[in-house]
Protein backbone atom coordinates (compact mmCIF):
# COMPACT_ATOMS: atom_id res chain seq x y z
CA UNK A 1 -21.45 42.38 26.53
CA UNK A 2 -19.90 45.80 26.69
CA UNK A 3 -19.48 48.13 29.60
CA UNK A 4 -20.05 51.29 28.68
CA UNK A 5 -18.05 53.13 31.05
CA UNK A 6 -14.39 52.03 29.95
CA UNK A 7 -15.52 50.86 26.51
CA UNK A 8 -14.27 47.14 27.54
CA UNK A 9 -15.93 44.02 25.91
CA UNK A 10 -16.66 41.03 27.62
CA UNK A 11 -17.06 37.67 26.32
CA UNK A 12 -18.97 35.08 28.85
CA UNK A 13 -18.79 31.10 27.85
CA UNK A 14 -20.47 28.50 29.33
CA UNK A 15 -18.44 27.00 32.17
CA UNK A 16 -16.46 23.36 31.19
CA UNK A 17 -14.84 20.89 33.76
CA UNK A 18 -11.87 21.09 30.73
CA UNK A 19 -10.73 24.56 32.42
CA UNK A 20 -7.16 24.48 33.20
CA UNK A 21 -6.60 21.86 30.76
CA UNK A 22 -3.42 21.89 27.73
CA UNK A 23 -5.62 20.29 25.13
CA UNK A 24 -8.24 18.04 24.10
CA UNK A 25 -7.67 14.21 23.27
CA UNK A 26 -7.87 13.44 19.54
CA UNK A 27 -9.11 10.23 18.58
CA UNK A 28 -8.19 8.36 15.91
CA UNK A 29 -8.87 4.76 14.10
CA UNK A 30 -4.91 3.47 13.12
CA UNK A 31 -4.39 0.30 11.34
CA UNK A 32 -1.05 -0.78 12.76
CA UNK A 33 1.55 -3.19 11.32
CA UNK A 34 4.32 -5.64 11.27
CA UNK A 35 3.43 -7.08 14.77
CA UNK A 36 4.34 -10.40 14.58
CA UNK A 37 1.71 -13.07 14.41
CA UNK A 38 3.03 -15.29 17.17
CA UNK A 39 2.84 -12.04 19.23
CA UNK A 40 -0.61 -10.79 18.94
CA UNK A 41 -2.81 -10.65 21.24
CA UNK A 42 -4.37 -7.33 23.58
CA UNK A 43 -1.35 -6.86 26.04
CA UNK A 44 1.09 -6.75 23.07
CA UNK A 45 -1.11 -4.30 20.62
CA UNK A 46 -1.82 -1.90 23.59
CA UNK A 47 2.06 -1.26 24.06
CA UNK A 48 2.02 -1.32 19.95
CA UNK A 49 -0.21 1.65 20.68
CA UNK A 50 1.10 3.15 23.87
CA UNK A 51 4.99 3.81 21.62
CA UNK A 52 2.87 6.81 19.81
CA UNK A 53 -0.46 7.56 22.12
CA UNK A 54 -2.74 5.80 24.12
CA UNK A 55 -4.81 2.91 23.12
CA UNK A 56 -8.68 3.05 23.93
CA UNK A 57 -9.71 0.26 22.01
CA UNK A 58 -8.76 -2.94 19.90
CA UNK A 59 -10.87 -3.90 16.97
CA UNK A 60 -10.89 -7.78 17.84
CA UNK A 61 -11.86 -9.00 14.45
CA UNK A 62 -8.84 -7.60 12.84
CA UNK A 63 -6.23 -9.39 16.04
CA UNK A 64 -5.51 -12.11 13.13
CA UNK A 65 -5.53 -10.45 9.93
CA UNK A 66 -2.46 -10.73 8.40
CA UNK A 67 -1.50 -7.26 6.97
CA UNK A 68 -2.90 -4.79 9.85
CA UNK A 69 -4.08 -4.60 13.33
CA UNK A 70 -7.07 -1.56 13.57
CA UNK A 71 -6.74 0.07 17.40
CA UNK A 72 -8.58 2.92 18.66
CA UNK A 73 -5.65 5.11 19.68
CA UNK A 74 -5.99 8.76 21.87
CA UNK A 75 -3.22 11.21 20.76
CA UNK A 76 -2.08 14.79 21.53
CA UNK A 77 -2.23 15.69 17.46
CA UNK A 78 -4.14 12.44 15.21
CA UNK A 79 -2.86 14.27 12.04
CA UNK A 80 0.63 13.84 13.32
CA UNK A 81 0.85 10.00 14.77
CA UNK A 82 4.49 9.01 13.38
CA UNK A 83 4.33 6.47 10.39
CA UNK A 84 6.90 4.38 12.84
CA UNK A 85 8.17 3.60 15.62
CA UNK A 86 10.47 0.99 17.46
CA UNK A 87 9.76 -1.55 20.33
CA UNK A 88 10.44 -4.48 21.93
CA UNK A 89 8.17 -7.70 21.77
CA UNK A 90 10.13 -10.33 23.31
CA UNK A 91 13.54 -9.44 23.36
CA UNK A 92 13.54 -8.59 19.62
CA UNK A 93 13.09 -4.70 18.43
CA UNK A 94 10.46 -4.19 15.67
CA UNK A 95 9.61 -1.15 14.02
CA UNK A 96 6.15 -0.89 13.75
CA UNK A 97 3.88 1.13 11.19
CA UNK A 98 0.93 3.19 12.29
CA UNK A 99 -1.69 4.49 9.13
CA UNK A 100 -4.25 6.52 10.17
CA UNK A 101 -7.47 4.93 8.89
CA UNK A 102 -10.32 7.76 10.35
CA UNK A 103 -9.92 10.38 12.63
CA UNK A 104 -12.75 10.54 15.10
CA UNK A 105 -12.41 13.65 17.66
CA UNK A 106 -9.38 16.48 16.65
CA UNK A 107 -8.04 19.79 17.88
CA UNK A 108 -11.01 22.13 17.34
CA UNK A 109 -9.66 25.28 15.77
CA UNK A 110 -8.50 28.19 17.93
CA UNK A 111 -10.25 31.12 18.89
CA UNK A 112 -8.82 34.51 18.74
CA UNK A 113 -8.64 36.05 22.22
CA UNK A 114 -8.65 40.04 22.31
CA UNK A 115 -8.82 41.86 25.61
């Protein structure tokens, strides 16, 4: 819209409950590994998940496969979840690898302001 008098432009947008907000939660499928066996199960891979972002989800079926575990994992930046990172899983450290295997919801691009 422009206003005529002063030669300003206005741009209206829809109102969003996001207003205020830093950033939007990417999403991303990660196959994590080198969790132990013996130490696998759904309290263990969420903190597995919570050294890098925050887990959402666990894909069950993949709880026993031997080479990864497949999480669901919210993140400020999925193209930039580290490829490691160390914890503790009963009193032992373990680094643990994170691959991203399909990014579901990312930073939407930024839009140019001008006043």
């Amino acid at each position: 819209m422009n206003v005529k008098s002063c030669g300003a432009v206005i741009n209206l947008r829809k109102w969003s409950e996001s207003v205020g907000a830093k950033g939007v939660l990417n999403v991303a499928w990660v196959n994590v590994s080198n969790i132990p066996l013996d130490k696998r199960h759904e309290k263990n891979i969420a903190y597995v998940g919570s050294l890098v972002g925050v887990t959402l989800e666990i894909d069950k079926s993949t709880i026993n496969r031997p080479e990864s575990v497949r999480i669901k994992l919210g993140c400020r930046d999925a193209e930039d979840i580290p490829a490691s990172a160390e914890g503790v899983l009963g009193g032992h450290f373990y680094d643990f690898f994170y691959s991203v295997d399909k990014i579901l919801i990312k930073n939407p691009p930024r839009e140019r302001i001008g006043v």
